[in-house]
C-alpha atoms as a PDB file:
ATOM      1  CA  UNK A   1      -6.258  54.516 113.435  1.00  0.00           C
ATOM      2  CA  UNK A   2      -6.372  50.565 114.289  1.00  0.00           C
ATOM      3  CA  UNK A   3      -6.211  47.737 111.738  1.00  0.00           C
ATOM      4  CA  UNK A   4      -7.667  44.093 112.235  1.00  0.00           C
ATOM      5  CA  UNK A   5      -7.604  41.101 110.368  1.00  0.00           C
ATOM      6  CA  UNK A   6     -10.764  38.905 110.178  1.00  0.00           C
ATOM      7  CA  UNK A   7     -11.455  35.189 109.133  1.00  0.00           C
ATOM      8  CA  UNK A   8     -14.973  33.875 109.134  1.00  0.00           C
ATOM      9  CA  UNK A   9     -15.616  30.276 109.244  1.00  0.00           C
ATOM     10  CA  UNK A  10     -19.508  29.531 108.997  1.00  0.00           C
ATOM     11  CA  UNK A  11     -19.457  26.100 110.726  1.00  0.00           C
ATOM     12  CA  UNK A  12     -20.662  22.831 108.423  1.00  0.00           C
ATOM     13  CA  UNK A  13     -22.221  25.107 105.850  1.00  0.00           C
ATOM     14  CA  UNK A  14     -21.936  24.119 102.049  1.00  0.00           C
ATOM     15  CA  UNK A  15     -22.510  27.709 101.058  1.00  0.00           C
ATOM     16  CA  UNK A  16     -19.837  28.895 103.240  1.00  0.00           C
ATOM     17  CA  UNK A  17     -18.717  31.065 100.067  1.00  0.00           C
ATOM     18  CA  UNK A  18     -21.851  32.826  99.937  1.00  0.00           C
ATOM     19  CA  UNK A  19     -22.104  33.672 103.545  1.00  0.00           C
ATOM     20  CA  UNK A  20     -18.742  35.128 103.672  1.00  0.00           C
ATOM     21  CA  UNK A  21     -19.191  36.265 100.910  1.00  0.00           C
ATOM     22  CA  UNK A  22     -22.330  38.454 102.235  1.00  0.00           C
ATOM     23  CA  UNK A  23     -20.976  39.294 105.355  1.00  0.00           C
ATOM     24  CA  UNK A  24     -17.651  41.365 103.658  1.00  0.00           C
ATOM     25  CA  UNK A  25     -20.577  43.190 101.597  1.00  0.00           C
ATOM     26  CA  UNK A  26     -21.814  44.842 104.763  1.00  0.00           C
ATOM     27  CA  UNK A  27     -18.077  46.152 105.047  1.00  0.00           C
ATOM     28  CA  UNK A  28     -19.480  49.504 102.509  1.00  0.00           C
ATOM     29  CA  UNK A  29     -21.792  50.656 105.120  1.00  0.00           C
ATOM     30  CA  UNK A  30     -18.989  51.451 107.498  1.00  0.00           C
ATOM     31  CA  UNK A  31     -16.373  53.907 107.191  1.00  0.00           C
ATOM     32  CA  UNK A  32     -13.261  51.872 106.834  1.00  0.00           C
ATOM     33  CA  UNK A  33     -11.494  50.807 104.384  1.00  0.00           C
ATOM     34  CA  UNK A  34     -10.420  47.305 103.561  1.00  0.00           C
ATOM     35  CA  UNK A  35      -9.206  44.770 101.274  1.00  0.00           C
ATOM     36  CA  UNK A  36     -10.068  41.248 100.754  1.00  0.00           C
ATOM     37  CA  UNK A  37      -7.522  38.409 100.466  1.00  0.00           C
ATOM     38  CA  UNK A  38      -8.047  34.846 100.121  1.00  0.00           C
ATOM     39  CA  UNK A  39      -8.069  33.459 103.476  1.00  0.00           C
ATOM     40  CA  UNK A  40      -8.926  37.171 105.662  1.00  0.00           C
ATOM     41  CA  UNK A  41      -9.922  40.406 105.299  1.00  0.00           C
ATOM     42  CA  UNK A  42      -7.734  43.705 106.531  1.00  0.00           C
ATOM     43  CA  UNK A  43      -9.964  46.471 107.984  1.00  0.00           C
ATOM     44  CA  UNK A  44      -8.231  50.047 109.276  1.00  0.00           C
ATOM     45  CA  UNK A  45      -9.850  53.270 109.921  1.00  0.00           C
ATOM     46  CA  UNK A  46     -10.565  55.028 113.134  1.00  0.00           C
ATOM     47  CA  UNK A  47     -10.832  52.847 116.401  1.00  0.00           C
ATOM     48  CA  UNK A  48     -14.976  53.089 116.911  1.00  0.00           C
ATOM     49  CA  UNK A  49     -15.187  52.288 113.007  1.00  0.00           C
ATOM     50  CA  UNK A  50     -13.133  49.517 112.825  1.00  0.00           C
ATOM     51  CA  UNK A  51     -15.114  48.303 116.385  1.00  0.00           C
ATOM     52  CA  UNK A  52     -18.445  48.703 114.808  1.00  0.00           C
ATOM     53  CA  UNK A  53     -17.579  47.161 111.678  1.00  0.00           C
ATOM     54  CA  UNK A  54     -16.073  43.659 112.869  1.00  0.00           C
ATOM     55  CA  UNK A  55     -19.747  43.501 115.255  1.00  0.00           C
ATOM     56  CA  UNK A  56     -22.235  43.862 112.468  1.00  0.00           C
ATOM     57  CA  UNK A  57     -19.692  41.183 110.737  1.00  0.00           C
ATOM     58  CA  UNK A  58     -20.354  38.903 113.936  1.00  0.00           C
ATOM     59  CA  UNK A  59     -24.152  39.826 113.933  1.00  0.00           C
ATOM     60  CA  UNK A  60     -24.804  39.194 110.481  1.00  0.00           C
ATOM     61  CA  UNK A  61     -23.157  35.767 110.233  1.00  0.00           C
ATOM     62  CA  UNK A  62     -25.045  34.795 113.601  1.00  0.00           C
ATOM     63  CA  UNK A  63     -28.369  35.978 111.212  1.00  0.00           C
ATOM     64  CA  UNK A  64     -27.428  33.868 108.045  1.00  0.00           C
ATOM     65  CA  UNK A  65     -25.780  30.799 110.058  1.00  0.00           C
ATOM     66  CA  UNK A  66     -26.077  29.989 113.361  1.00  0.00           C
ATOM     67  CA  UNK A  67     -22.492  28.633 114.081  1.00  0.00           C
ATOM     68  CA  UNK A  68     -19.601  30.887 112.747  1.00  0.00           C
ATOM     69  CA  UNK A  69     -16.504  31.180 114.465  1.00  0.00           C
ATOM     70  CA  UNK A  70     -14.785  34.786 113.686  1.00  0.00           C
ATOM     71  CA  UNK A  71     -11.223  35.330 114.451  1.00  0.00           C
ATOM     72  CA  UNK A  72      -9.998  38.587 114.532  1.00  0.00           C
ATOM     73  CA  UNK A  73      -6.175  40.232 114.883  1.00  0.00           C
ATOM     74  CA  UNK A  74      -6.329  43.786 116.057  1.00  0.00           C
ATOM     75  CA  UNK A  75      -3.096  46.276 116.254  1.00  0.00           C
ATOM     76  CA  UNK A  76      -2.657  50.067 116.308  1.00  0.00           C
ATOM     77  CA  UNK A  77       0.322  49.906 114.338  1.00  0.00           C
ATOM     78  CA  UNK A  78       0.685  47.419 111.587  1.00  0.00           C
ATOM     79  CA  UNK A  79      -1.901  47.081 109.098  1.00  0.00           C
ATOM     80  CA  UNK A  80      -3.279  50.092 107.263  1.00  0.00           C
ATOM     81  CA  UNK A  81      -0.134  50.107 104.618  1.00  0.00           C
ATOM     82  CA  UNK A  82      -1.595  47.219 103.171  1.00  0.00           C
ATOM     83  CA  UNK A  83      -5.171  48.065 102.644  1.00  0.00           C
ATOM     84  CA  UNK A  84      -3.961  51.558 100.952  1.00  0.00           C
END
């Protein structure tokens, strides 16, 4: 199991809310779990999962605004407690 935490800043957008907020939604079509807090998102499951997960969060954003930054924290063993 691995954990992350991700930020996603869509660059100059006034609906910045909306495309985050689209972007987290993809987060039920992977198999990991995760919790939402106000400034990043915690992701944990298994390694490819987690992988898979923060690159359809990339892709997407890229499709809905063409400059995001994403920052993501990855660790294999801090993380998961807090999404349970």
């Amino acid at each position: 199991m691995i954990s992350c935490q991700v930020s996603l800043y869509p660059l100059g957008a006034d609906d910045y809310a909306d495309i985050v907020n689209e972007v987290i939604e993809r987060l039920k079509y992977h198999q990991v779990e995760y919790k939402i807090g106000k400034m990043s998102t915690i992701l944990c499951g298994q390694e490819e999962d987690v992988w898979s997960a923060v690159q359809d969060m990339f892709q997407t954003a890229r499709q809905i605004h063409q400059q995001s930054v994403l920052t993501v924290t990855f660790s294999d063993c801090c993380g998961c407690s807090e999404v349970d």
